[in-house]
PDB file of N, CA and C in Angstrom:
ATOM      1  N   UNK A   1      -9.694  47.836   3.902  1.00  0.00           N
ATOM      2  CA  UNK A   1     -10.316  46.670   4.502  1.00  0.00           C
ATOM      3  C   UNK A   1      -9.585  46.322   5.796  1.00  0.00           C
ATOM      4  N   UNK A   2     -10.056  45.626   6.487  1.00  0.00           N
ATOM      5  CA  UNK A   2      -9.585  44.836   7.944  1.00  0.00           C
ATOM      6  C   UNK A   2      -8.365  44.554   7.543  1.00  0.00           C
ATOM      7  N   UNK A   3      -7.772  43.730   6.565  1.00  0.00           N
ATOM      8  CA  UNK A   3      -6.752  42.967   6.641  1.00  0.00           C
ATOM      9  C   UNK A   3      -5.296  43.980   5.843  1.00  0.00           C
ATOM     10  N   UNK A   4      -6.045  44.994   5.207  1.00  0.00           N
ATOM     11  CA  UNK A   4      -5.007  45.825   4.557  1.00  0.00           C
ATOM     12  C   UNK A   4      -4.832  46.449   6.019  1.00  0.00           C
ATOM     13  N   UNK A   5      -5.430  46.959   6.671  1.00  0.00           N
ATOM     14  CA  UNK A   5      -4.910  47.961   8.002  1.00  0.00           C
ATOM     15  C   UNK A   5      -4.556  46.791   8.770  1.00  0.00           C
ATOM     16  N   UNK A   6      -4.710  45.797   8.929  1.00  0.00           N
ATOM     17  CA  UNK A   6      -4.028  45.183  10.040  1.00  0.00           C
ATOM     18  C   UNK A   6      -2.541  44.953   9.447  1.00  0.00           C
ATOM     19  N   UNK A   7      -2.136  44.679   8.335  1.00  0.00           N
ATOM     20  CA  UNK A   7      -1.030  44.585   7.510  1.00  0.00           C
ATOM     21  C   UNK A   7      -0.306  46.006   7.880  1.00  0.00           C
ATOM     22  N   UNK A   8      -1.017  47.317   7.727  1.00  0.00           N
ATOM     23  CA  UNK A   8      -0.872  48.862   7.949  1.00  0.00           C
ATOM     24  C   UNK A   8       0.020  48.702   9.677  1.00  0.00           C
ATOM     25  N   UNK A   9      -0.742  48.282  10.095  1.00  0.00           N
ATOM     26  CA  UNK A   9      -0.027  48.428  11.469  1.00  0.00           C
ATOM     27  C   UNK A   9       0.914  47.595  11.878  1.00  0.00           C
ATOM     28  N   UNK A  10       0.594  46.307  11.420  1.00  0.00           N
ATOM     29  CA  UNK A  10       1.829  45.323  11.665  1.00  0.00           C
ATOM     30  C   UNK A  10       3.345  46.000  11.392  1.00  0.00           C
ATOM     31  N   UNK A  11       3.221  46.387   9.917  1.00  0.00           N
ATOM     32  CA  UNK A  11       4.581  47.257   9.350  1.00  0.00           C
ATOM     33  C   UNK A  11       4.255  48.619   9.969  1.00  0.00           C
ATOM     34  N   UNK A  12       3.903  49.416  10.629  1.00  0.00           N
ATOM     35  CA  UNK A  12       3.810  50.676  11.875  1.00  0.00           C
ATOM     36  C   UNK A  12       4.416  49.909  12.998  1.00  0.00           C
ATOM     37  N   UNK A  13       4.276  49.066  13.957  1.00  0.00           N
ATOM     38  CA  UNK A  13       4.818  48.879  14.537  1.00  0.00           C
ATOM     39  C   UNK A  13       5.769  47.919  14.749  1.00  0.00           C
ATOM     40  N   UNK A  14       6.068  47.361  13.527  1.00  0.00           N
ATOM     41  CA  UNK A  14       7.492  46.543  13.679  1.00  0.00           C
ATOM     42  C   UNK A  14       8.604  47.284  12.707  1.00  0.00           C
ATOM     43  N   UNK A  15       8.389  48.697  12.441  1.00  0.00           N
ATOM     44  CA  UNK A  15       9.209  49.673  11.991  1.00  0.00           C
ATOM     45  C   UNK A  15       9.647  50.529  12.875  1.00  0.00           C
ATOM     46  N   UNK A  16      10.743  51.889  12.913  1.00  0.00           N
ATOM     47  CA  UNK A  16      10.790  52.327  14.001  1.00  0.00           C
ATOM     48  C   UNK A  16       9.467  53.213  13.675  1.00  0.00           C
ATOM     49  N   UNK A  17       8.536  53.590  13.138  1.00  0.00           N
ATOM     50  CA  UNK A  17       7.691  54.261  12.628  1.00  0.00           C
ATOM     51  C   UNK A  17       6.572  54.604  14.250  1.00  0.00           C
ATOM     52  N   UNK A  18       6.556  53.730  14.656  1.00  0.00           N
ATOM     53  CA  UNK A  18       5.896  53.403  16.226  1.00  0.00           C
ATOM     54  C   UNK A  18       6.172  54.728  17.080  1.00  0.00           C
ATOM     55  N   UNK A  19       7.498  54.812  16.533  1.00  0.00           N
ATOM     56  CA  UNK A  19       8.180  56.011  17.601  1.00  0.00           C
ATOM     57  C   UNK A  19       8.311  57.110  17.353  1.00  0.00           C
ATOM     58  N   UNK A  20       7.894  57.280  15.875  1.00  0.00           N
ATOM     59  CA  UNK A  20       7.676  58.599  15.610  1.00  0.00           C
ATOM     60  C   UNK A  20       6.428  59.381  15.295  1.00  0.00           C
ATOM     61  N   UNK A  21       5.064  58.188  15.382  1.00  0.00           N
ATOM     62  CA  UNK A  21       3.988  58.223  14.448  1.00  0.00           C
ATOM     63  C   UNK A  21       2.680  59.168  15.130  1.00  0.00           C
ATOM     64  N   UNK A  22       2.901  60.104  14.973  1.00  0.00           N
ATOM     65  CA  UNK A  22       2.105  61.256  15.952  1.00  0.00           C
ATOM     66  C   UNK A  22       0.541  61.135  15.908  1.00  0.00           C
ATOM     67  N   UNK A  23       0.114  61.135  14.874  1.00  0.00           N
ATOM     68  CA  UNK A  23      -1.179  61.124  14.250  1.00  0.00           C
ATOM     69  C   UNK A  23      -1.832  59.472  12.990  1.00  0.00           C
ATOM     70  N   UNK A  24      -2.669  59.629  13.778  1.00  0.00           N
ATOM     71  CA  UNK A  24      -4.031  58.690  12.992  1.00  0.00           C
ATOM     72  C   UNK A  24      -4.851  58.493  12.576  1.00  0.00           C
ATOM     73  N   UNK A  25      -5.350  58.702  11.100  1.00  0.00           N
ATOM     74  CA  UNK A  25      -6.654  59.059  10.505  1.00  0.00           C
ATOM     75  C   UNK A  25      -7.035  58.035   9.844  1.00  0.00           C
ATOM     76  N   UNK A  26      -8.061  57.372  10.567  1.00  0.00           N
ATOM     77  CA  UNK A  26      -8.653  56.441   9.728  1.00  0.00           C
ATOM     78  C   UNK A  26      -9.915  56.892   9.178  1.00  0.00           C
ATOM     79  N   UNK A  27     -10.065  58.158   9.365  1.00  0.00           N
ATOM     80  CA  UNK A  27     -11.501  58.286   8.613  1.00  0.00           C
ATOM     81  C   UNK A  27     -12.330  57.791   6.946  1.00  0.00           C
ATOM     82  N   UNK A  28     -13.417  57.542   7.192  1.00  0.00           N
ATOM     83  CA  UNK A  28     -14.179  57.251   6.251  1.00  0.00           C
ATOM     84  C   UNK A  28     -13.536  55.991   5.305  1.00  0.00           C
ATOM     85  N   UNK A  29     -12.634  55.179   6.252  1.00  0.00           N
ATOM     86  CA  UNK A  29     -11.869  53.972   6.090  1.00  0.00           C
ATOM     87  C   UNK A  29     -13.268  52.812   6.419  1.00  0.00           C
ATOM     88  N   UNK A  30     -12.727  52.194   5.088  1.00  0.00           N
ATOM     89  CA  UNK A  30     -14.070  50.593   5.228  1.00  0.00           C
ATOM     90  C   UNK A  30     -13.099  49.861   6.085  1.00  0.00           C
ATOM     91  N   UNK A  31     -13.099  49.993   7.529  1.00  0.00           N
ATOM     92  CA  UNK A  31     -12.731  48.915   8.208  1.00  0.00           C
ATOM     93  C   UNK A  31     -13.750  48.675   9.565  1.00  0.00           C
ATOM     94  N   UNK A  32     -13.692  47.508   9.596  1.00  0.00           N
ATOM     95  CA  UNK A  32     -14.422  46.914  10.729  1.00  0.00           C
ATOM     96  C   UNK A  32     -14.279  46.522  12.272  1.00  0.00           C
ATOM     97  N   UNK A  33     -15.087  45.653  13.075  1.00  0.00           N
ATOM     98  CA  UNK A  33     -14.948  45.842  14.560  1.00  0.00           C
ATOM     99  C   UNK A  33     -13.826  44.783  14.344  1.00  0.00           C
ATOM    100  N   UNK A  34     -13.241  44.006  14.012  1.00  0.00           N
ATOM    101  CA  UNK A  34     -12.038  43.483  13.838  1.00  0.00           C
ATOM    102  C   UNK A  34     -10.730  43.996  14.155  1.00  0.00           C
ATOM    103  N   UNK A  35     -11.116  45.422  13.606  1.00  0.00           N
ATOM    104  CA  UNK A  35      -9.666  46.273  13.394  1.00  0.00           C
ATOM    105  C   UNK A  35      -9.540  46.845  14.852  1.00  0.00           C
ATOM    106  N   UNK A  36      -9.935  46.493  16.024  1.00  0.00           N
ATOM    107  CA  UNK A  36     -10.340  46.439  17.455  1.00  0.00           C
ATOM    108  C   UNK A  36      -8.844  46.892  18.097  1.00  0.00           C
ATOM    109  N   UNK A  37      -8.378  45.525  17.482  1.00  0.00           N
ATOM    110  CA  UNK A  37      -7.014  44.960  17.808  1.00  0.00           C
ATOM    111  C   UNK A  37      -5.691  45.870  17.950  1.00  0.00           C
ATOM    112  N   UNK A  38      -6.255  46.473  16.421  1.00  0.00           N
ATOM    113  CA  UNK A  38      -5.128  46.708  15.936  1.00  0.00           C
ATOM    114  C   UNK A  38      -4.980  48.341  16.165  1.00  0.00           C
ATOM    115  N   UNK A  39      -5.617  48.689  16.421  1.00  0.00           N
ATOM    116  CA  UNK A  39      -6.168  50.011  17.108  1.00  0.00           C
ATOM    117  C   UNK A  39      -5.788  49.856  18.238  1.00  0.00           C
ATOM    118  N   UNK A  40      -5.972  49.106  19.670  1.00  0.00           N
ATOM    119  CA  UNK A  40      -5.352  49.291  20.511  1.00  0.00           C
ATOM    120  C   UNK A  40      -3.832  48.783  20.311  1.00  0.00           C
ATOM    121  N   UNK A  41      -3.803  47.611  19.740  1.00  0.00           N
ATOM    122  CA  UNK A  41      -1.867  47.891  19.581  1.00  0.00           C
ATOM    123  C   UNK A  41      -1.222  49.040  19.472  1.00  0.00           C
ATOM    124  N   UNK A  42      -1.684  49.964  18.266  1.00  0.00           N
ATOM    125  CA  UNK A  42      -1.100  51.285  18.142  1.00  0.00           C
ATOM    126  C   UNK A  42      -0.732  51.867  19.176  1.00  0.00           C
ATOM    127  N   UNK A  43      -2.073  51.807  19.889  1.00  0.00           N
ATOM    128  CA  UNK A  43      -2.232  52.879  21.062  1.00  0.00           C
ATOM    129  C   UNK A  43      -1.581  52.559  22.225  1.00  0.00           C
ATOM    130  N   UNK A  44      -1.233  51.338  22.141  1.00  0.00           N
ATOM    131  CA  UNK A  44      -0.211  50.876  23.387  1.00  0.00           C
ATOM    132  C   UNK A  44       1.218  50.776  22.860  1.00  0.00           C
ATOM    133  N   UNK A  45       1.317  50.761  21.643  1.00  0.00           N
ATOM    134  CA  UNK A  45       2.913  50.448  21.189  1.00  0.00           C
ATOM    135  C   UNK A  45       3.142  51.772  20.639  1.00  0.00           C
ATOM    136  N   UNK A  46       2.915  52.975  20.057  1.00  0.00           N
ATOM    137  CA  UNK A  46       3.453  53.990  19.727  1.00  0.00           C
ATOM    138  C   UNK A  46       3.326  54.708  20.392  1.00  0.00           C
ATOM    139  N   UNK A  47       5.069  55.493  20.589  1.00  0.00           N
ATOM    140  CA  UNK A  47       5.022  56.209  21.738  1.00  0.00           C
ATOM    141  C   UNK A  47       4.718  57.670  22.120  1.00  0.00           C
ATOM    142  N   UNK A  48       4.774  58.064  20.365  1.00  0.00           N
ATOM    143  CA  UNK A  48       4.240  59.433  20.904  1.00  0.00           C
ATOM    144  C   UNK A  48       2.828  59.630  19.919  1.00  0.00           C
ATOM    145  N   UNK A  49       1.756  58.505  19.812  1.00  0.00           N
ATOM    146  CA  UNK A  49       1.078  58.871  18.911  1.00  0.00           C
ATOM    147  C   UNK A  49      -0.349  59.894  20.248  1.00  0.00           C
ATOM    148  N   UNK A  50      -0.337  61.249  19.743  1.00  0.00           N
ATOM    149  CA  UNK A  50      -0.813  62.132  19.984  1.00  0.00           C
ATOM    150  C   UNK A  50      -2.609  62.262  19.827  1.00  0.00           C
ATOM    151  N   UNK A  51      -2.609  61.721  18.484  1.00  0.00           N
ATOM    152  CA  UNK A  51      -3.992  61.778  18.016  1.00  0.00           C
ATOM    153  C   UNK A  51      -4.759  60.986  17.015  1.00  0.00           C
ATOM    154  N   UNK A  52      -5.959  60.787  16.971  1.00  0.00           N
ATOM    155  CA  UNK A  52      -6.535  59.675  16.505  1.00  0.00           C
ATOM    156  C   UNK A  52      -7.986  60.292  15.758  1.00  0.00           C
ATOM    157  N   UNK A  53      -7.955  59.883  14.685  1.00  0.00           N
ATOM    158  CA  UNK A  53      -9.655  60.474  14.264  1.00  0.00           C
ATOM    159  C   UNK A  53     -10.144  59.166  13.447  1.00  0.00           C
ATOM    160  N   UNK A  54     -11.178  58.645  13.874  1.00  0.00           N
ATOM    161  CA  UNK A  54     -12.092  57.844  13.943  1.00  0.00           C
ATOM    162  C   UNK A  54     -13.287  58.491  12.824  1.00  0.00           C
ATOM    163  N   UNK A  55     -13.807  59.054  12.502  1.00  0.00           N
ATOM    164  CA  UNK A  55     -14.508  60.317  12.072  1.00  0.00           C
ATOM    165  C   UNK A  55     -15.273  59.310  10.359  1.00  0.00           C
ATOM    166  N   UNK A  56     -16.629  58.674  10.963  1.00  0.00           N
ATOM    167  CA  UNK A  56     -17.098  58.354  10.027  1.00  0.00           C
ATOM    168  C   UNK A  56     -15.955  56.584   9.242  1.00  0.00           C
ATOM    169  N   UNK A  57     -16.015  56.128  10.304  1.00  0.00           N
ATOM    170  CA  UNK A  57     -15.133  54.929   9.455  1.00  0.00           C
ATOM    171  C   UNK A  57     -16.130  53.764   9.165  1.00  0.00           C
ATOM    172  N   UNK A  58     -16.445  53.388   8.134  1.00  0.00           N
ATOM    173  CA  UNK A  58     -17.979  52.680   7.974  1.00  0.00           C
ATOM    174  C   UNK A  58     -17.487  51.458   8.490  1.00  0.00           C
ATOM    175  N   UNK A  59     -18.745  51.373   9.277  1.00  0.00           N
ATOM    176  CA  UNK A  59     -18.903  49.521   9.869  1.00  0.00           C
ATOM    177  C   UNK A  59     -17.923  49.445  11.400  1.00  0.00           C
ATOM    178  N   UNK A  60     -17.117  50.261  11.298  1.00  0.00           N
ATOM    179  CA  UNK A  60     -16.754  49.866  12.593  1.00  0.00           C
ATOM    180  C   UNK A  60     -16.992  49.558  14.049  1.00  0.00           C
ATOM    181  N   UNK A  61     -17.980  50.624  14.005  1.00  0.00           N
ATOM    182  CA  UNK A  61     -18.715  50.679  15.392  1.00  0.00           C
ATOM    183  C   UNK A  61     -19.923  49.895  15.666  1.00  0.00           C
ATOM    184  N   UNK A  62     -20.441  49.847  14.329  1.00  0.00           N
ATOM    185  CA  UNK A  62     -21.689  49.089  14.049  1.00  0.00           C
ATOM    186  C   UNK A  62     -22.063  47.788  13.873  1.00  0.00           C
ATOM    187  N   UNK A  63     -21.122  47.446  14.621  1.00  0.00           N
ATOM    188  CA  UNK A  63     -21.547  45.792  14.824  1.00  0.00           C
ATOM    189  C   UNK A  63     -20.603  45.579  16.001  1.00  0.00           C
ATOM    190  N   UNK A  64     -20.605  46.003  16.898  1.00  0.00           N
ATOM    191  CA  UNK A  64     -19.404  45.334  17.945  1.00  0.00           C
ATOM    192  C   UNK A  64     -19.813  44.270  19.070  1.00  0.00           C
ATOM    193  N   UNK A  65     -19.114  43.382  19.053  1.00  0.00           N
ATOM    194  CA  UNK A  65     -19.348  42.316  19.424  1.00  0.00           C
ATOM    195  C   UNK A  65     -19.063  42.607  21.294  1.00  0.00           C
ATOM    196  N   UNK A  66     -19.594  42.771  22.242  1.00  0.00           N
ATOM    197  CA  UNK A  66     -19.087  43.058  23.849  1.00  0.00           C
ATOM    198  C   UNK A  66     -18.727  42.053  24.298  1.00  0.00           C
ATOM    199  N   UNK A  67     -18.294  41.224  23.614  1.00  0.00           N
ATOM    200  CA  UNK A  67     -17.954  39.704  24.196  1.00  0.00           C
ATOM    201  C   UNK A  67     -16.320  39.761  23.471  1.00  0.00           C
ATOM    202  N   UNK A  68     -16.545  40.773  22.152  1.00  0.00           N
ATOM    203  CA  UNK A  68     -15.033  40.534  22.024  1.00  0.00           C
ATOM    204  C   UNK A  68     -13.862  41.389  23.019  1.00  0.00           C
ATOM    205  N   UNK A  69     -12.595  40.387  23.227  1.00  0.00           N
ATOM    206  CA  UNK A  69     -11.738  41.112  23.441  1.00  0.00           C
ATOM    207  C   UNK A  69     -10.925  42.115  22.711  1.00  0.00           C
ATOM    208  N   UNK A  70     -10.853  42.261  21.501  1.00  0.00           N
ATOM    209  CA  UNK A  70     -10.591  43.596  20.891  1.00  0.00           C
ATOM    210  C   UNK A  70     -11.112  44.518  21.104  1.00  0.00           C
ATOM    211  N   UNK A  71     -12.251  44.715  21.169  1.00  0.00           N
ATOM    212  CA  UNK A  71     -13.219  46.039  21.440  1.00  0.00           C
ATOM    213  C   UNK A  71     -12.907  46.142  23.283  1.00  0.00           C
ATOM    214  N   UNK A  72     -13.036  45.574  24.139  1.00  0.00           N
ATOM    215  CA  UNK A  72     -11.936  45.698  25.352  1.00  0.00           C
ATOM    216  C   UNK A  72     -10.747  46.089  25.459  1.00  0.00           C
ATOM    217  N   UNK A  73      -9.810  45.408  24.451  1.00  0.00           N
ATOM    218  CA  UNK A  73      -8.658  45.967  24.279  1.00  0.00           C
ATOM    219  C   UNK A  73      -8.509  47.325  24.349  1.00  0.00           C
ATOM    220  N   UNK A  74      -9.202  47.832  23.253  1.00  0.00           N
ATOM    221  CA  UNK A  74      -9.545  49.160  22.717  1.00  0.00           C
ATOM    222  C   UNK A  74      -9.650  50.171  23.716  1.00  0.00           C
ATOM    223  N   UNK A  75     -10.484  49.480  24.632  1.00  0.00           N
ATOM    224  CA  UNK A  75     -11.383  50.350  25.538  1.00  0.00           C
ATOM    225  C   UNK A  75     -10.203  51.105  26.498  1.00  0.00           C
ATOM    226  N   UNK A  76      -9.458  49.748  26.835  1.00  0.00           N
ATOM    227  CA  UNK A  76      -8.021  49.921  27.925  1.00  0.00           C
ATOM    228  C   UNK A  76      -7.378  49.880  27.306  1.00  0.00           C
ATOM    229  N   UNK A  77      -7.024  50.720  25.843  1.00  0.00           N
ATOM    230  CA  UNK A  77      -5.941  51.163  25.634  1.00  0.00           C
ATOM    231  C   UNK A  77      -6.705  52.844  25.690  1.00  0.00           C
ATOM    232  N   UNK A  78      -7.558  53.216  25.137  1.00  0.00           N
ATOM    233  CA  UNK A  78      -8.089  54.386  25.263  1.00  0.00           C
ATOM    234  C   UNK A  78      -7.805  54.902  26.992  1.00  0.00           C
ATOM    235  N   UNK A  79      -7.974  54.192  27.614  1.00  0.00           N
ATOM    236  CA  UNK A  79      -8.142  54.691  29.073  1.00  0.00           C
ATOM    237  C   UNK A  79      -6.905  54.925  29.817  1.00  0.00           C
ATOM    238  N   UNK A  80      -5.874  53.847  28.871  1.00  0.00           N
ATOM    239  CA  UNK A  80      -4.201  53.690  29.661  1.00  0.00           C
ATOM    240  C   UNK A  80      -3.569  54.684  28.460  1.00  0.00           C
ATOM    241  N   UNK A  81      -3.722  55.576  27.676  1.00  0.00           N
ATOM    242  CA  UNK A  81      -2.051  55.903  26.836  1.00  0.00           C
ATOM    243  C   UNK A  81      -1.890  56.999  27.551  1.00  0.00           C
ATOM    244  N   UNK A  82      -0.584  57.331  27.460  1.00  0.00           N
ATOM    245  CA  UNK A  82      -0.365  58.592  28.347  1.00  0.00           C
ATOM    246  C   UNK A  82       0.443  59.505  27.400  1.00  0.00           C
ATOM    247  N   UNK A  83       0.130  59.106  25.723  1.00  0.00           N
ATOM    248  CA  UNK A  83       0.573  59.985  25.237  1.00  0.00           C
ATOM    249  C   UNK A  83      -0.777  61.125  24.273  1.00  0.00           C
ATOM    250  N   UNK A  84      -1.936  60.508  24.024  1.00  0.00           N
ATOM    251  CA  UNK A  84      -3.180  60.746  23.485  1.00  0.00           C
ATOM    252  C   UNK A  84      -3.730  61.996  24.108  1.00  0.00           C
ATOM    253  N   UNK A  85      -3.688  62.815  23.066  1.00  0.00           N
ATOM    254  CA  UNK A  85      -4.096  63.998  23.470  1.00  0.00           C
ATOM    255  C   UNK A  85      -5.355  64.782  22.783  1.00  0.00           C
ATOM    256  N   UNK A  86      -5.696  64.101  21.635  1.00  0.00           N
ATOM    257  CA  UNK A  86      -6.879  64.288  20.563  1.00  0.00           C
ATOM    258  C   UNK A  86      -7.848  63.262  20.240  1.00  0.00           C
ATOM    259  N   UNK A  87      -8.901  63.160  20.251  1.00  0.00           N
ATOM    260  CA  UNK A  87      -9.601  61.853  19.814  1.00  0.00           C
ATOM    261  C   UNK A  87     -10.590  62.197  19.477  1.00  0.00           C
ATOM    262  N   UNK A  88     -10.975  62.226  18.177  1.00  0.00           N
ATOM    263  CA  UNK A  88     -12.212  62.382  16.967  1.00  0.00           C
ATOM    264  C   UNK A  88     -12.748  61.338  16.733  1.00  0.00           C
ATOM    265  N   UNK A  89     -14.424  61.757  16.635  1.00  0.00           N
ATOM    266  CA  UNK A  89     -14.946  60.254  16.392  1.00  0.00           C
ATOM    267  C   UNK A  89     -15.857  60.868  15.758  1.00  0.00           C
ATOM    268  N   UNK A  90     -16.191  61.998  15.538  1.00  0.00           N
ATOM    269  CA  UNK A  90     -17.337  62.806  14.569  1.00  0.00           C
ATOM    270  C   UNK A  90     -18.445  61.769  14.883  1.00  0.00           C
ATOM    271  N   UNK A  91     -19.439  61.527  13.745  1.00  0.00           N
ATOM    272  CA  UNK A  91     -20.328  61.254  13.177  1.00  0.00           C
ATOM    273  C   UNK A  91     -20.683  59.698  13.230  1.00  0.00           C
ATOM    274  N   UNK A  92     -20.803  58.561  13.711  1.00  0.00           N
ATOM    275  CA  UNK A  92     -20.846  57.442  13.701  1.00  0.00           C
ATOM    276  C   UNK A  92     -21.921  56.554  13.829  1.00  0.00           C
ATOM    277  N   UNK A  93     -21.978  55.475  13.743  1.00  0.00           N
ATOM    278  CA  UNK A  93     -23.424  54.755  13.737  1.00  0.00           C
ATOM    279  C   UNK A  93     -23.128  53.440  14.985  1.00  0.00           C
ATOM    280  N   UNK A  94     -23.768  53.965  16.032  1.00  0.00           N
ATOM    281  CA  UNK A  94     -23.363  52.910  16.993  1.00  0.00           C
ATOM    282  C   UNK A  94     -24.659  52.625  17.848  1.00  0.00           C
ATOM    283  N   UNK A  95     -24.550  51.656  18.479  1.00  0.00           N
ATOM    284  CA  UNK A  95     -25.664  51.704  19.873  1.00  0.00           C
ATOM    285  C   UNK A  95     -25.038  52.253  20.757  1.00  0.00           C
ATOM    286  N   UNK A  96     -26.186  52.944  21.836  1.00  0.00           N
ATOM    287  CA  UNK A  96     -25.899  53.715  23.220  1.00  0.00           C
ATOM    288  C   UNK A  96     -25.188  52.707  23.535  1.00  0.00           C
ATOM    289  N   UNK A  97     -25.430  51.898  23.588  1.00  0.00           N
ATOM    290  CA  UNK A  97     -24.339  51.057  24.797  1.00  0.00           C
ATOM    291  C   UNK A  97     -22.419  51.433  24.305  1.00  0.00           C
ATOM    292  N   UNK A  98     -22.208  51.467  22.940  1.00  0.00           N
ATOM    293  CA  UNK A  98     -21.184  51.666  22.682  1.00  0.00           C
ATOM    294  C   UNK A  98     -20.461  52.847  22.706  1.00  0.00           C
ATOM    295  N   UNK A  99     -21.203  53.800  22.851  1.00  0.00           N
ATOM    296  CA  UNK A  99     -21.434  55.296  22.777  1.00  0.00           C
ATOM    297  C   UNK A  99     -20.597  55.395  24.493  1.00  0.00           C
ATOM    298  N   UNK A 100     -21.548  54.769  25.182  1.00  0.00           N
ATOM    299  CA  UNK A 100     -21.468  55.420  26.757  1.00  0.00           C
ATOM    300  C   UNK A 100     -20.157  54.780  26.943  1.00  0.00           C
ATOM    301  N   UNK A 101     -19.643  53.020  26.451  1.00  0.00           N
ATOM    302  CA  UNK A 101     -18.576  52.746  26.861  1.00  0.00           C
ATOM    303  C   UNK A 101     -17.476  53.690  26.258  1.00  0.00           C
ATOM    304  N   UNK A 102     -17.510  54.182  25.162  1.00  0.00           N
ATOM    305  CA  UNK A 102     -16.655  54.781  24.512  1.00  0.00           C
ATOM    306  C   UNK A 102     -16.288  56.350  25.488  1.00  0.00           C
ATOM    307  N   UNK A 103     -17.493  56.906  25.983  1.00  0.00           N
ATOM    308  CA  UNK A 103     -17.580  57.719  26.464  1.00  0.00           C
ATOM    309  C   UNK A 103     -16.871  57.518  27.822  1.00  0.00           C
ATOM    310  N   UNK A 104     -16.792  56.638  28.487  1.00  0.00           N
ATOM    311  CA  UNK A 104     -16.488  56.130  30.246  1.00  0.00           C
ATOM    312  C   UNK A 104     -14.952  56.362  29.688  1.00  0.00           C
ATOM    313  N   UNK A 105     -14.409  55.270  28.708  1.00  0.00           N
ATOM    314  CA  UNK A 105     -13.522  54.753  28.625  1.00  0.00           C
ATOM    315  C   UNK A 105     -12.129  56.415  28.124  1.00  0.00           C
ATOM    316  N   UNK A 106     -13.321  56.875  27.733  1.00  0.00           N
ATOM    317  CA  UNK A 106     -12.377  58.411  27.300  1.00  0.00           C
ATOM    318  C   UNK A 106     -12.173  59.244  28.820  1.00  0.00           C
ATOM    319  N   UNK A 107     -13.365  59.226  29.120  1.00  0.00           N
ATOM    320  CA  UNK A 107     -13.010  59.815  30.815  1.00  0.00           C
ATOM    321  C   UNK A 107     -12.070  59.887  31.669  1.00  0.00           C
ATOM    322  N   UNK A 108     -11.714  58.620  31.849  1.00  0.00           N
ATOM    323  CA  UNK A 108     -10.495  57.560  32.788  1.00  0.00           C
ATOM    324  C   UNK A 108      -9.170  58.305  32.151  1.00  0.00           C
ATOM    325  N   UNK A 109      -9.225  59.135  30.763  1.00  0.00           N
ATOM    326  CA  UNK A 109      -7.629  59.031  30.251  1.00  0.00           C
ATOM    327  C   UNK A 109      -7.267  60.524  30.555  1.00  0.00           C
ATOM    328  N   UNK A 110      -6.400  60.925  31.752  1.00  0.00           N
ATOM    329  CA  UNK A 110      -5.999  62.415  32.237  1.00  0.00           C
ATOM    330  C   UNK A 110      -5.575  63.001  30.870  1.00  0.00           C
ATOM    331  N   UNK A 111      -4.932  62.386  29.873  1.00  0.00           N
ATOM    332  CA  UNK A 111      -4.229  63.278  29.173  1.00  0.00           C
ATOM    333  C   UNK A 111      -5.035  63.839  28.017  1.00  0.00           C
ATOM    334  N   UNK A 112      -5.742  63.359  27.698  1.00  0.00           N
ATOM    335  CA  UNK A 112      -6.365  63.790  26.854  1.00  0.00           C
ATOM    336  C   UNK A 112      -7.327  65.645  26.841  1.00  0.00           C
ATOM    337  N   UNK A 113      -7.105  66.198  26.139  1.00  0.00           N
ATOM    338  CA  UNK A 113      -7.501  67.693  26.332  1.00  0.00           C
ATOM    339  C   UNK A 113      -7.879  68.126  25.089  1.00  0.00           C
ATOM    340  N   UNK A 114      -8.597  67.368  24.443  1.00  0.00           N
ATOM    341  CA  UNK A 114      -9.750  67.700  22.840  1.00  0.00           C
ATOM    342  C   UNK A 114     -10.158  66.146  22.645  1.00  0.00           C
ATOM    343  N   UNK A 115     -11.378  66.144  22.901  1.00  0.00           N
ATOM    344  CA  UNK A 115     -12.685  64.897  22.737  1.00  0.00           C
ATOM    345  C   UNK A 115     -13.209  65.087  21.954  1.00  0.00           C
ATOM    346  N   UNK A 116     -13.791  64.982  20.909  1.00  0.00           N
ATOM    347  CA  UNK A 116     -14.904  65.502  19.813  1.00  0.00           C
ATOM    348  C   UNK A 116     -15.797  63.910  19.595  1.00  0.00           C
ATOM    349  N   UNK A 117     -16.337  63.753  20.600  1.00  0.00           N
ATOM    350  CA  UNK A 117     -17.279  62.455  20.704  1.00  0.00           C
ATOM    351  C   UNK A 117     -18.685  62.736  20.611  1.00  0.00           C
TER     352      UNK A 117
END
């Protein structure tokens, strides 16, 4: 749920865990556009996290609010890490509109060199 992964990351990044935490699989995880947040924290506070798979996480994408700042967050942390080098998103249920931002927002990031969007 939202509040178990936001708990998940709170203790990820107020551990040294931040600094070692390479990889991220939230797949087929019931978490929601909430977990916005906490997703870009990661992605701005761990320093060598490499890779991320998104891949079927129910509800997340599917309701996003463009007014929230988490899902912004998100966007500019996707676009700023300079350690992200993998990003899976398989299979998902979104509107074009979220699709294309997701898509822009992957563009902008040089380091990245495996997209599976």
């Amino acid at each position: 749920t939202d509040l178990q992964f936001e708990e998940l990351v709170e203790a990820l990044v107020e551990s040294n865990t931040r600094k070692t935490l390479r990889s991220l699989d939230v797949s087929r995880s019931d978490i929601g556009p909430t977990s916005f947040h906490n997703l870009a924290r990661l992605l701005n506070e761990s320093e060598n996290l490499t890779e991320i798979a998104l891949c079927s996480s129910r509800g997340l994408f599917e309701s996003v609010n463009f007014d929230s700042t988490s899902y912004e967050s998100f966007l500019n942390a996707l676009r700023s890490s300079e350690t992200l080098k993998e990003f899976h998103l398989g299979k998902i249920v979104c509107s074009e509109h979220v699709y294309r931002s997701l898509q822009e927002a992957l563009s902008y990031n040089t380091t990245l060199r495996n997209v599976e969007a």
